[in-house]
Protein backbone atom coordinates (compact mmCIF):
# COMPACT_ATOMS: atom_id res chain seq x y z
CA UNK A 1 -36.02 3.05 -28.01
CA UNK A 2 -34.16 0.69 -30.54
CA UNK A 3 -35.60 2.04 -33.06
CA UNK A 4 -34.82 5.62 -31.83
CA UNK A 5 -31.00 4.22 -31.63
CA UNK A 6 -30.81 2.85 -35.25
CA UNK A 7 -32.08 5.77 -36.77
CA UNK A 8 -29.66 7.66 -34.51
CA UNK A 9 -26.82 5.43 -35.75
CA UNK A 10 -27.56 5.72 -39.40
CA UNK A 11 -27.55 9.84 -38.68
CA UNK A 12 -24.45 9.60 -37.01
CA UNK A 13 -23.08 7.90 -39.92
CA UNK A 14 -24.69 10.15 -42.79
CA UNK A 15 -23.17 13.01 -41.32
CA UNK A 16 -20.34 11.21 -40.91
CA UNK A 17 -20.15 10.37 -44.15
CA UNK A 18 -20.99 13.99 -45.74
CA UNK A 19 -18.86 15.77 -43.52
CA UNK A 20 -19.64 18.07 -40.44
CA UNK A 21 -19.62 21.27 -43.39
CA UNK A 22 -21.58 19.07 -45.62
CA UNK A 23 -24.13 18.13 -43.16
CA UNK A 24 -24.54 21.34 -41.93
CA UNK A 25 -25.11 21.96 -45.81
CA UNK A 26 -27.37 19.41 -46.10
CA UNK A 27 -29.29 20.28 -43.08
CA UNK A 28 -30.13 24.19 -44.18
CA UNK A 29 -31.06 22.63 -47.59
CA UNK A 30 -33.67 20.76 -46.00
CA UNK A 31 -32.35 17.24 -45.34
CA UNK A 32 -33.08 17.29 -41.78
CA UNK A 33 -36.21 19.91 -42.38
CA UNK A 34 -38.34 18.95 -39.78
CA UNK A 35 -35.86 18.44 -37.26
CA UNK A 36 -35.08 21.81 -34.86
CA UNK A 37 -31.10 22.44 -34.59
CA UNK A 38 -31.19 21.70 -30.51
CA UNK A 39 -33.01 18.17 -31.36
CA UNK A 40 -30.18 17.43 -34.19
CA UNK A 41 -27.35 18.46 -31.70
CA UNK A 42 -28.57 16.00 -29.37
CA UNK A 43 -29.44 13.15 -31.31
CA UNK A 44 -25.79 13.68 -32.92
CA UNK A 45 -24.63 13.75 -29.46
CA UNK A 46 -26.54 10.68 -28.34
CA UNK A 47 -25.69 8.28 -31.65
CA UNK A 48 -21.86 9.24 -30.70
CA UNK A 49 -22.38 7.97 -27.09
CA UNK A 50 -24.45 4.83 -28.31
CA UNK A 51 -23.40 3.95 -32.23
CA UNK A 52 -20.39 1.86 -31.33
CA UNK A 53 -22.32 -0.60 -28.67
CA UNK A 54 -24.74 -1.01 -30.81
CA UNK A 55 -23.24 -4.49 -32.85
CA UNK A 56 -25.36 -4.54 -35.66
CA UNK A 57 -24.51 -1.07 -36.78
CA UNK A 58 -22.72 -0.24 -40.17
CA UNK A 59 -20.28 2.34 -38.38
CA UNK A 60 -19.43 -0.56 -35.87
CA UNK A 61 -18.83 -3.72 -38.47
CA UNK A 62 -17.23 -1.24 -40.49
CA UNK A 63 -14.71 -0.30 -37.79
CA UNK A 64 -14.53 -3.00 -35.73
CA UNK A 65 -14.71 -6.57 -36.14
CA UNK A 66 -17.09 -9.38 -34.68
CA UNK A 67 -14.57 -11.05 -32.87
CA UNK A 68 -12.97 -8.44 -31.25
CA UNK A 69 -16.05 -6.50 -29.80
CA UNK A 70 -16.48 -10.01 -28.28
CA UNK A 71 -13.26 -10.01 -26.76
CA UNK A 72 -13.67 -6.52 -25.96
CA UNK A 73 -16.43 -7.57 -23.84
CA UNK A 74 -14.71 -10.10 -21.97
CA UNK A 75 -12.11 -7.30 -21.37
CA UNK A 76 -14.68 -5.08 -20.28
CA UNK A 77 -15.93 -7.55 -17.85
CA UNK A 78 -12.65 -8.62 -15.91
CA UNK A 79 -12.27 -4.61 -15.42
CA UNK A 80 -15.57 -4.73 -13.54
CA UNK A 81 -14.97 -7.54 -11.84
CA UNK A 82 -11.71 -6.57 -10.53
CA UNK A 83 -13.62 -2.95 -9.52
CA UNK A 84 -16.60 -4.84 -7.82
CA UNK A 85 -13.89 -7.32 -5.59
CA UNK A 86 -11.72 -3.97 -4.68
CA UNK A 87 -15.25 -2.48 -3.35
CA UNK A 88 -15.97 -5.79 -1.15
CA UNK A 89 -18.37 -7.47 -3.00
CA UNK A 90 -17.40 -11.32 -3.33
CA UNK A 91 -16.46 -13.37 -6.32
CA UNK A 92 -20.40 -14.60 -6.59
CA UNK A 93 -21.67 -11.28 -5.93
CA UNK A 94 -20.19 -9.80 -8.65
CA UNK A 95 -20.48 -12.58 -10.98
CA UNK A 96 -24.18 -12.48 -10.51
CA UNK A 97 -24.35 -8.64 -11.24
CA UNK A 98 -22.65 -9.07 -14.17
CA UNK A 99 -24.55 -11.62 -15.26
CA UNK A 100 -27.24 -8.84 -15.31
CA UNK A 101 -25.31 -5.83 -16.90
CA UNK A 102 -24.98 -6.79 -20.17
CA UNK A 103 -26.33 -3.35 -21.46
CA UNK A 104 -23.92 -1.97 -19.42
CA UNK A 105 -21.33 -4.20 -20.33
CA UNK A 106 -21.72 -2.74 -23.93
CA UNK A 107 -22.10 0.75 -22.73
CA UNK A 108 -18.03 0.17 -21.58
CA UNK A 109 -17.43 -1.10 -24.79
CA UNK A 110 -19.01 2.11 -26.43
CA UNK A 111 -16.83 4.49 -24.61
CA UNK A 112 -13.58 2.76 -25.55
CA UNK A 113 -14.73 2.92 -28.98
CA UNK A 114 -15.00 6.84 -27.81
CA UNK A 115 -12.03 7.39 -26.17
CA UNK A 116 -10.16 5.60 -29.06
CA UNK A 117 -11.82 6.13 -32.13
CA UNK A 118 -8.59 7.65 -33.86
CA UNK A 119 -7.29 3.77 -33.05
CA UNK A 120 -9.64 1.99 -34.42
CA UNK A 121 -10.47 3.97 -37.91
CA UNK A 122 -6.48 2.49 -38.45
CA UNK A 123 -7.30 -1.02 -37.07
CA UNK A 124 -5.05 -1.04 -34.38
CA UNK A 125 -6.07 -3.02 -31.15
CA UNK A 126 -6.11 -1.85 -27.60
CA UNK A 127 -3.96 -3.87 -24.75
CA UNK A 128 -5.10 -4.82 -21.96
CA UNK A 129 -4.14 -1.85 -20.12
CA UNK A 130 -5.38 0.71 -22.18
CA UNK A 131 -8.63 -0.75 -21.99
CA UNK A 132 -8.55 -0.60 -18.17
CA UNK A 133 -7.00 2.82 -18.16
CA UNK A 134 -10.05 3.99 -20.08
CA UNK A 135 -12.76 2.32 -18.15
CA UNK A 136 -10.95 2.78 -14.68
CA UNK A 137 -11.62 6.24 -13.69
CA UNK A 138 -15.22 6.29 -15.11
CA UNK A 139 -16.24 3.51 -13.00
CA UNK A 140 -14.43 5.87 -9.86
CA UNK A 141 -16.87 8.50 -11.62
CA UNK A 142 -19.74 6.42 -10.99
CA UNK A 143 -19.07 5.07 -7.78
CA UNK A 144 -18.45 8.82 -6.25
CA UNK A 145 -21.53 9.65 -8.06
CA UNK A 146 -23.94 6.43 -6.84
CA UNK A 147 -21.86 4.95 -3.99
CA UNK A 148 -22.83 1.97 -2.83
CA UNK A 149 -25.91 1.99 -5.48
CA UNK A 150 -23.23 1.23 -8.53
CA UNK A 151 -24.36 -2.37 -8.47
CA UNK A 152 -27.41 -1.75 -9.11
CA UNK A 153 -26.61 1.54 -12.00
CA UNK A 154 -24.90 -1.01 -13.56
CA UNK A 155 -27.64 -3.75 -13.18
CA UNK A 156 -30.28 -1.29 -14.16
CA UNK A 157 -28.66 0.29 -17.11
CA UNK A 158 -29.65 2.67 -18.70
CA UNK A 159 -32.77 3.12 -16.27
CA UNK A 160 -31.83 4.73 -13.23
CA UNK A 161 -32.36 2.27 -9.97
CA UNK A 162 -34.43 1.92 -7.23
CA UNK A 163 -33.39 4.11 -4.25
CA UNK A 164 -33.96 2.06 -1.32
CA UNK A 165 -33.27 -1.04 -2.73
CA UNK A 166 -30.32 -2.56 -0.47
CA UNK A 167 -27.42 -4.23 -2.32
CA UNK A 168 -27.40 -8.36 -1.32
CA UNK A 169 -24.21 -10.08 -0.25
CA UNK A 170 -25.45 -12.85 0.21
CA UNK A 171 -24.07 -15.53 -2.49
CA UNK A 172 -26.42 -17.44 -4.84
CA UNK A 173 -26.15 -20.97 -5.36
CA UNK A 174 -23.59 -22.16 -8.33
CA UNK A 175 -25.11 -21.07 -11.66
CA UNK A 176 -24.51 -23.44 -14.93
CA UNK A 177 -20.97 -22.11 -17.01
CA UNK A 178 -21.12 -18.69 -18.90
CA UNK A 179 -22.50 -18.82 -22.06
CA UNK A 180 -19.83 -16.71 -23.46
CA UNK A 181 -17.31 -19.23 -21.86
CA UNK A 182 -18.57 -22.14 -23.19
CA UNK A 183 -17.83 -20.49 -26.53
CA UNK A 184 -15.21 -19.78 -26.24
CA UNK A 185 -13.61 -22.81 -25.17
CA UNK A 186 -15.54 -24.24 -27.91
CA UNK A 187 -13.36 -21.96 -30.16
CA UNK A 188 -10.03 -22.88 -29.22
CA UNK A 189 -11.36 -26.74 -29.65
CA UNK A 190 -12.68 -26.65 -32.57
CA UNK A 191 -10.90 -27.71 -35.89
CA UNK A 192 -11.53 -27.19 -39.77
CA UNK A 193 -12.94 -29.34 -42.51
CA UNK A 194 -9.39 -31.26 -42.26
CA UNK A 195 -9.44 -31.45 -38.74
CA UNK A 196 -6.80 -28.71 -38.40
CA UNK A 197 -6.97 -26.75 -34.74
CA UNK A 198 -6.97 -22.99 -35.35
CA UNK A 199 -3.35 -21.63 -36.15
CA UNK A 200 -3.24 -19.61 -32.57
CA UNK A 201 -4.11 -23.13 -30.56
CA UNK A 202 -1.23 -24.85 -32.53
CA UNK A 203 1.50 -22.53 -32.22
CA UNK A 204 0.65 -22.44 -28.55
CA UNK A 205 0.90 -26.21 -28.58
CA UNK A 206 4.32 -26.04 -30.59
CA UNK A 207 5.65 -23.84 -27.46
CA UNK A 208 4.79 -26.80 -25.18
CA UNK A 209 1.43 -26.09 -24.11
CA UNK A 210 -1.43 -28.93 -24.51
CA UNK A 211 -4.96 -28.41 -25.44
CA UNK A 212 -5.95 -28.86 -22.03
CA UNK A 213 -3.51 -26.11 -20.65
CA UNK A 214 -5.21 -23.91 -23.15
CA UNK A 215 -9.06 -24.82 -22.30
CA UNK A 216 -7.94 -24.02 -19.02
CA UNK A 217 -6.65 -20.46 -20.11
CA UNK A 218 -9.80 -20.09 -22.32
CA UNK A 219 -11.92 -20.63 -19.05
CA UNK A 220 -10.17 -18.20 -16.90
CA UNK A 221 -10.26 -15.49 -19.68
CA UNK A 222 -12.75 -16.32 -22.48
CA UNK A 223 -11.48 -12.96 -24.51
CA UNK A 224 -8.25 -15.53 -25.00
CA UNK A 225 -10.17 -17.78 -27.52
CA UNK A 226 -10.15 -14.55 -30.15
CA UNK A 227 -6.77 -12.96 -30.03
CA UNK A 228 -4.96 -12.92 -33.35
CA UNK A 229 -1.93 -14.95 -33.32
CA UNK A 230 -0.11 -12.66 -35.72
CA UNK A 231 -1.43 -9.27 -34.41
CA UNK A 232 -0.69 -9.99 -30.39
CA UNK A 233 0.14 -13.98 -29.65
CA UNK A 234 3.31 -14.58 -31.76
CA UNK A 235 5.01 -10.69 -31.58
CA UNK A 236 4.81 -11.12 -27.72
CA UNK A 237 6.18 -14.23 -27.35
CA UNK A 238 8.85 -13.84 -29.76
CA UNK A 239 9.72 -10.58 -27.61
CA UNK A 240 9.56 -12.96 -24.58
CA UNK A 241 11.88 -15.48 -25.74
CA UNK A 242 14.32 -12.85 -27.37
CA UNK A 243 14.91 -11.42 -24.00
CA UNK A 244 15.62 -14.78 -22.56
CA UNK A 245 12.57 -16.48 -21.52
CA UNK A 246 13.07 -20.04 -21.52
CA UNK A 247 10.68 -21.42 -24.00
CA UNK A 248 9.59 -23.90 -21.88
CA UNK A 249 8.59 -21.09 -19.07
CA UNK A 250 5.87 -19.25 -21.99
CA UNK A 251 3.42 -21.91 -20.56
CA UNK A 252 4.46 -21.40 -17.19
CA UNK A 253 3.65 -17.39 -17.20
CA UNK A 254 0.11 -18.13 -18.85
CA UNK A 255 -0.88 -20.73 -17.05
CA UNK A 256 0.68 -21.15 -13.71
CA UNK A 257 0.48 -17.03 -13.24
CA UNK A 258 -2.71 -17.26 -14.41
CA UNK A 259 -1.77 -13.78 -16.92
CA UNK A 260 -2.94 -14.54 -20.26
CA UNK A 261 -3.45 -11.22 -20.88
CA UNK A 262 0.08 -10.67 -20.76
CA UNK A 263 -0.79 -11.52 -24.94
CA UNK A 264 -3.08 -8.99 -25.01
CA UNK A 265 0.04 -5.83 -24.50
CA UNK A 266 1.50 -4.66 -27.42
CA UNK A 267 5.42 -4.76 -28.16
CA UNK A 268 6.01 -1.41 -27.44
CA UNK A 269 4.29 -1.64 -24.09
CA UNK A 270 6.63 -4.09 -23.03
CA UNK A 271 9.49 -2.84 -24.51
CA UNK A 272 8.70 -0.03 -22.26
CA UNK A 273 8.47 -1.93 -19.17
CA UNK A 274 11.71 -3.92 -20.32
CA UNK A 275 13.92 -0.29 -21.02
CA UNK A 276 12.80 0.71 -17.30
CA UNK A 277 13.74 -2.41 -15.78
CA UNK A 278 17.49 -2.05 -18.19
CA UNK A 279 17.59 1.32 -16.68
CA UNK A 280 17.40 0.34 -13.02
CA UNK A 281 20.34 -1.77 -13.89
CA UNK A 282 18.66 -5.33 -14.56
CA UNK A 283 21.07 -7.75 -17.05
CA UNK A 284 19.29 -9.03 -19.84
CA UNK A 285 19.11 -12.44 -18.13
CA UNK A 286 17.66 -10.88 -15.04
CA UNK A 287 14.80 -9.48 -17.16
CA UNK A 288 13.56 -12.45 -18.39
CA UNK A 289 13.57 -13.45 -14.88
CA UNK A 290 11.78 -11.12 -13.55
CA UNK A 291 8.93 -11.33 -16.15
CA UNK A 292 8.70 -15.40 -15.31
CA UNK A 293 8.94 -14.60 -11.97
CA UNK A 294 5.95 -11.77 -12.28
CA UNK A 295 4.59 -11.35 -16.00
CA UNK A 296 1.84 -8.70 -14.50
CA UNK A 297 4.84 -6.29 -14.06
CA UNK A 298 3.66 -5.15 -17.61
CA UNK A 299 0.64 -4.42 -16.69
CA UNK A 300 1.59 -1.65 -14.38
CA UNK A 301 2.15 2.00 -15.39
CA UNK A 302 6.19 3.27 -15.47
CA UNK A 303 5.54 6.37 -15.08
CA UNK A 304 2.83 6.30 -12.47
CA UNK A 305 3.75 2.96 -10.91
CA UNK A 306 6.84 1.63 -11.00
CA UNK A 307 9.47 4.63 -11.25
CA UNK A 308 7.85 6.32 -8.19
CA UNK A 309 7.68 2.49 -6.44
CA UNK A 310 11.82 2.65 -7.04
CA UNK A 311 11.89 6.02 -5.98
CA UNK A 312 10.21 5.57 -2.73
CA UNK A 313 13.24 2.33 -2.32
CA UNK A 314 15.99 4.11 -3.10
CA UNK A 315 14.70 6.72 -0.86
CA UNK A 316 15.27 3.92 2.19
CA UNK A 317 18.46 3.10 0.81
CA UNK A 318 17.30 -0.25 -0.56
CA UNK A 319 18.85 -1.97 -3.88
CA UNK A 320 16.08 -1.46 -5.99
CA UNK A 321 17.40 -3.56 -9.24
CA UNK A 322 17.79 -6.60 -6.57
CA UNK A 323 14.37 -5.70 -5.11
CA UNK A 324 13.01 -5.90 -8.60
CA UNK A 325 14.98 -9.19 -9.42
CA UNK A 326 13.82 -11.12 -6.16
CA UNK A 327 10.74 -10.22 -5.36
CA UNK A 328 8.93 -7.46 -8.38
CA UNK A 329 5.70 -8.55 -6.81
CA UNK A 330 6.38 -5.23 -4.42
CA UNK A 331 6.28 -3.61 -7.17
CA UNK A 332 2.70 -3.88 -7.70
CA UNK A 333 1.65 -2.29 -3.68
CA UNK A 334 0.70 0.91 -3.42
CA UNK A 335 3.03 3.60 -1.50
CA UNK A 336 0.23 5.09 0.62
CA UNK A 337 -1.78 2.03 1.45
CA UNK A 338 1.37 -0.90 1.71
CA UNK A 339 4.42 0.69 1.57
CA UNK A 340 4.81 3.55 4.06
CA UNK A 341 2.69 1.75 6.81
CA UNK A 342 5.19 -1.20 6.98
CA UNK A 343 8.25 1.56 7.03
CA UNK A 344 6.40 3.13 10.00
CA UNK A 345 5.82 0.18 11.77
CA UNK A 346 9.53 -0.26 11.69
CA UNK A 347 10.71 3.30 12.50
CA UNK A 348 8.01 3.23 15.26
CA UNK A 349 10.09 0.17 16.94
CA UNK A 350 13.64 2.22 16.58
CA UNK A 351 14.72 1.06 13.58
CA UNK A 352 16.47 3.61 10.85
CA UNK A 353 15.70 4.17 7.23
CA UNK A 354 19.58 2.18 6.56
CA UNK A 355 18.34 -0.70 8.84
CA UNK A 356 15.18 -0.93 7.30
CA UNK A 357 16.61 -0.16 3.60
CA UNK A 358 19.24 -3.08 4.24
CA UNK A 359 16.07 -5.34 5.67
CA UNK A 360 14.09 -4.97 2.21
CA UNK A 361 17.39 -5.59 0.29
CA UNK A 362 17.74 -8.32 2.08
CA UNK A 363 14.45 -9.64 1.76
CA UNK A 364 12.31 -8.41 -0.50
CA UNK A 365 8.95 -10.14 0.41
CA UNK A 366 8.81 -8.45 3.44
CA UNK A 367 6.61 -5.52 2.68
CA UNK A 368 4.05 -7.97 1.12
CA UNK A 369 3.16 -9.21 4.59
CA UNK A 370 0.04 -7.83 6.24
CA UNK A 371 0.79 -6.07 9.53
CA UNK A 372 -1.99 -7.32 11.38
CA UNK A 373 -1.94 -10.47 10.31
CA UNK A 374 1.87 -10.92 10.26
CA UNK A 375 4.05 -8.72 11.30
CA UNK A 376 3.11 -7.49 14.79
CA UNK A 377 2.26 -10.70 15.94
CA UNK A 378 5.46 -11.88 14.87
CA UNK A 379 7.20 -9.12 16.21
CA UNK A 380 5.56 -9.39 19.82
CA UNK A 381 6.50 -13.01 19.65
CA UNK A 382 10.22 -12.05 18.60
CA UNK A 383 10.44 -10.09 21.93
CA UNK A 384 9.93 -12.81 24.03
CA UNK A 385 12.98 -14.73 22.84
CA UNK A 386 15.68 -12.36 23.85
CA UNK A 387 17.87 -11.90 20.63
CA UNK A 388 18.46 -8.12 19.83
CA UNK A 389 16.71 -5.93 17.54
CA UNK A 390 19.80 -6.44 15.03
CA UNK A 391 19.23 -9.89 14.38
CA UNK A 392 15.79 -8.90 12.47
CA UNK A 393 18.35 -6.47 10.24
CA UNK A 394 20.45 -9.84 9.99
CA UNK A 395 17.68 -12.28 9.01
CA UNK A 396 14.85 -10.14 8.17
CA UNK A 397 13.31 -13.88 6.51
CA UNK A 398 12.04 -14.38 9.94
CA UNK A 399 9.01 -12.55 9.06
CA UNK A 400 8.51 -15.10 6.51
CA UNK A 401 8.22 -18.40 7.93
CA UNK A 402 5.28 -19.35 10.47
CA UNK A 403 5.10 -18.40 13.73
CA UNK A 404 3.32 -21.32 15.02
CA UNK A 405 4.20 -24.40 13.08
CA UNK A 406 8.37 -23.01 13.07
CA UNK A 407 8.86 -20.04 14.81
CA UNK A 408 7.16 -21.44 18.14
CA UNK A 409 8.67 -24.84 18.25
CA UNK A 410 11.77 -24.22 17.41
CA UNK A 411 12.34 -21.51 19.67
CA UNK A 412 11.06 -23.85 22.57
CA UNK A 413 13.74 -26.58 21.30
CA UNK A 414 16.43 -24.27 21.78
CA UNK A 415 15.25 -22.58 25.12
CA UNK A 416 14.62 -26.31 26.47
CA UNK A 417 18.34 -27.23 25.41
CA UNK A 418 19.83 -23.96 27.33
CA UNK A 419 21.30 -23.00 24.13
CA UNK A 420 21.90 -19.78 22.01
CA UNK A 421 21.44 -20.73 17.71
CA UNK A 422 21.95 -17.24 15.54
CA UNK A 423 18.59 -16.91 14.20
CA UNK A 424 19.10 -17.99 10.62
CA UNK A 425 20.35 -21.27 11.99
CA UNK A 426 17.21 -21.43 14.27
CA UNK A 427 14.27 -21.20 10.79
CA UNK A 428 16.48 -21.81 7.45
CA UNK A 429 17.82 -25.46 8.23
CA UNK A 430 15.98 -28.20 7.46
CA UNK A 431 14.40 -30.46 10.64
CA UNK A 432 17.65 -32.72 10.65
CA UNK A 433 20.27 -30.29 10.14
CA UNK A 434 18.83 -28.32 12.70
CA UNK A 435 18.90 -30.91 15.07
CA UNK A 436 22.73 -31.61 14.45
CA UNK A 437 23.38 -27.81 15.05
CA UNK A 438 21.20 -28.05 18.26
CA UNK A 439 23.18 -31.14 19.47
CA UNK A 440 26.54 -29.57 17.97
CA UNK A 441 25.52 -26.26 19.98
CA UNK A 442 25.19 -28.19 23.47
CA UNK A 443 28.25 -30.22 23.00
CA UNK A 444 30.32 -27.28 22.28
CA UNK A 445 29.12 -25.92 25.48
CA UNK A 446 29.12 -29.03 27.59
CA UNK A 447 32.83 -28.96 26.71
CA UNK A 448 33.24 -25.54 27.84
CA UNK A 449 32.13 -26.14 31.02
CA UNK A 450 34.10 -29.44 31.54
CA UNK A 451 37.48 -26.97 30.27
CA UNK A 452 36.31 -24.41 33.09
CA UNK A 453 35.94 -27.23 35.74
């Protein structure tokens, strides 16, 4: 079979090389003389699906460099990953799978080199997000195709896999570090004849980062070690900073956010992202906030994400560019499976679309709570403690502090005291200031029934 796929390859790139005309030429001349024309169509067809994962290939050195079909790879990986985990399958689970799939890892790489061959013949890069647009609905493909048998097409690649062989969920025991990430972190480390770190590794250390931050970033996202500091590190952070970023917040977004891949998006991607967020009437200080606040807001698609996200607001009557500024991590939930479910819990419980517009506006974490897990248990709590419905419009934060280690207790302080608190005085004060309004409250009304008397 590898021998098959090298002489394949070297076709492809003959005929490449002489032309389609010119091989057709070539071919009633003799060249391919003991080949029949349905055998050259496919091989043709099969070195196209196969030439570019195949690393050792001319076509593929020629077009694409070493170091980033390795990072490719690593891209190619965290899209799986991310696929397997919204499936069900745990961390481990798909770790170990992946583990195995390493012909199928380069089988992703070969069809972005498909999908974007026009990019790479004039050496431009894909983002992050291309590369997951592209591999994205093919793995749907598969997984409508095989169902629950993708783990093991992907494990069993290209050999289709055993029928009735169930899929495991049970987790193995802690395997020794990747390969590929102890390599990587071995990159970032290492320094030249003069002991000199490479150039990317310093200029990340000149923005206030230490080695140790970076290892850590290296370990998390091994495809990190081999970006080009001139081609994606240093145009994105420049963009960063020129739209306000603190300098000292660049580590914060890598590291704390756990996003290096924001590095991996090209300017024009986030100018994109930054001209939407202008146009829903975000300052230029407020952008740089947001994209501390939530750097994976570039990752997600204006047109298919975000503009229809703001659209579905506005359509409750919320302030979108204040939604955006305090909490754009909404911005990220799907309408169908996040969105609309909260707004029906809320209409269900005779609330409006104003009320519950002026409740996201107010605070917008609250449709990143899980209903079942949050918000009706809080809400059957809330009527026990006889305040009206209009408080919640008031002080919609209620849904965000804990019902049994604040909600509870304080609510049994207050009811023990025969008092009445608003409800933001009740959760937002600290422990002591909410005792002096508790002891405030009951000596204001101690005094009014002393007046009465």
């Amino acid at each position: 079979m590898i021998k098959s796929l090298s002489f394949n390859s070297h076709l492809l790139v003959m005929l490449g090389n002489f032309g389609f005309q010119n091989s057709r030429r070539a071919t009633s001349h003799g060249f391919l003389f003991c080949l029949k024309d349905q055998t050259i169509t496919k091989m043709k067809k099969d070195a196209r699906l196969r030439v570019d994962s195949e690393l050792d290939g001319s076509l593929s050195l020629r077009v694409v460099p070493p170091t980033l079909i390795t990072a490719e790879k690593e891209e190619a990986k965290a899209v799986l990953t991310l696929f397997f985990k919204k499936q069900g399958l745990s961390n481990a689970v798909a770790a170990r799978t992946i583990n195995k799939s390493d012909l199928f890892i380069d089988h992703l790489v070969s069809r972005l080199h498909s999908v974007h061959k026009s990019r790479y013949l004039v050496g431009r890069e894909l983002t992050t997000l291309e590369i997951r647009d592209a591999l994205i609905p093919y793995l749907e493909s598969l997984l409508e195709e095989h169902g629950s048998m993708l783990a093991d097409v992907v494990e069993n690649f290209p050999h289709p896999p055993i029928k009735d062989k169930p899929i495991t969920l049970v987790s193995p025991p802690d395997s020794a570090p990747d390969s590929k990430q102890v390599k990587a972190v071995s990159r970032v480390t290492e320094t030249s004849p003069a002991g000199m770190l490479r150039p990317q590794v310093v200029y990340l250390m000149e923005l206030g980062m230490d080695l140790e931050k970076i290892k850590l970033i290296t370990r998390r996202f091994p495809a990190f070690a081999y970006y080009s500091l001139e081609g994606k590190i240093k145009p994105i952070v420049e963009f960063l900073l020129e739209l306000g970023v603190p300098k000292s917040d660049i580590p914060i977004i890598l590291v704390i956010y756990r996003f290096p891949a924001l590095l991996t998006y090209s300017r024009q991607k986030f100018k994109t992202t930054v001209d939407f967020l202008y146009e829903m009437g975000l300052s230029s200080e407020n952008v740089g906030k947001v994209l501390t606040r939530c750097p994976t807001i570039i990752s997600y698609s204006v047109e298919d994400k975000l503009r229809p996200t703001a659209k579905y607001f506005r359509s409750l009557g919320a302030d979108v560019s204040l939604l955006l500024l305090r909490c754009p991590q909404t911005f990220g939930l799907s309408i169908e499976a996040n969105l609309k479910p909260v707004t029906q819990f809320f209409i269900e419980r005779g609330y409006t679309l104003e009320e519950i517009g002026t409740m996201i506006s107010r605070y917008g974490a609250l449709y990143t709570f899980s209903l079942a897990d949050n918000l009706i248990p809080k809400w059957d709590f809330f009527l026990t403690m006889d305040y009206s419905k209009s408080e919640l419009v008031k002080f919609p934060q209620y849904f965000g502090y804990s019902l049994e280690e604040r909600i509870k207790p304080r609510i049994a302080l207050v009811k023990k005291a025969g008092v009445r608190l608003l409800l933001n005085q009740i959760l937002s004060l600290s422990s002591r200031n909410f005792e002096n309004a508790l002891k405030k409250k009951m000596k204001q009304q101690q005094q009014q029934l002393t007046d009465q008397v």
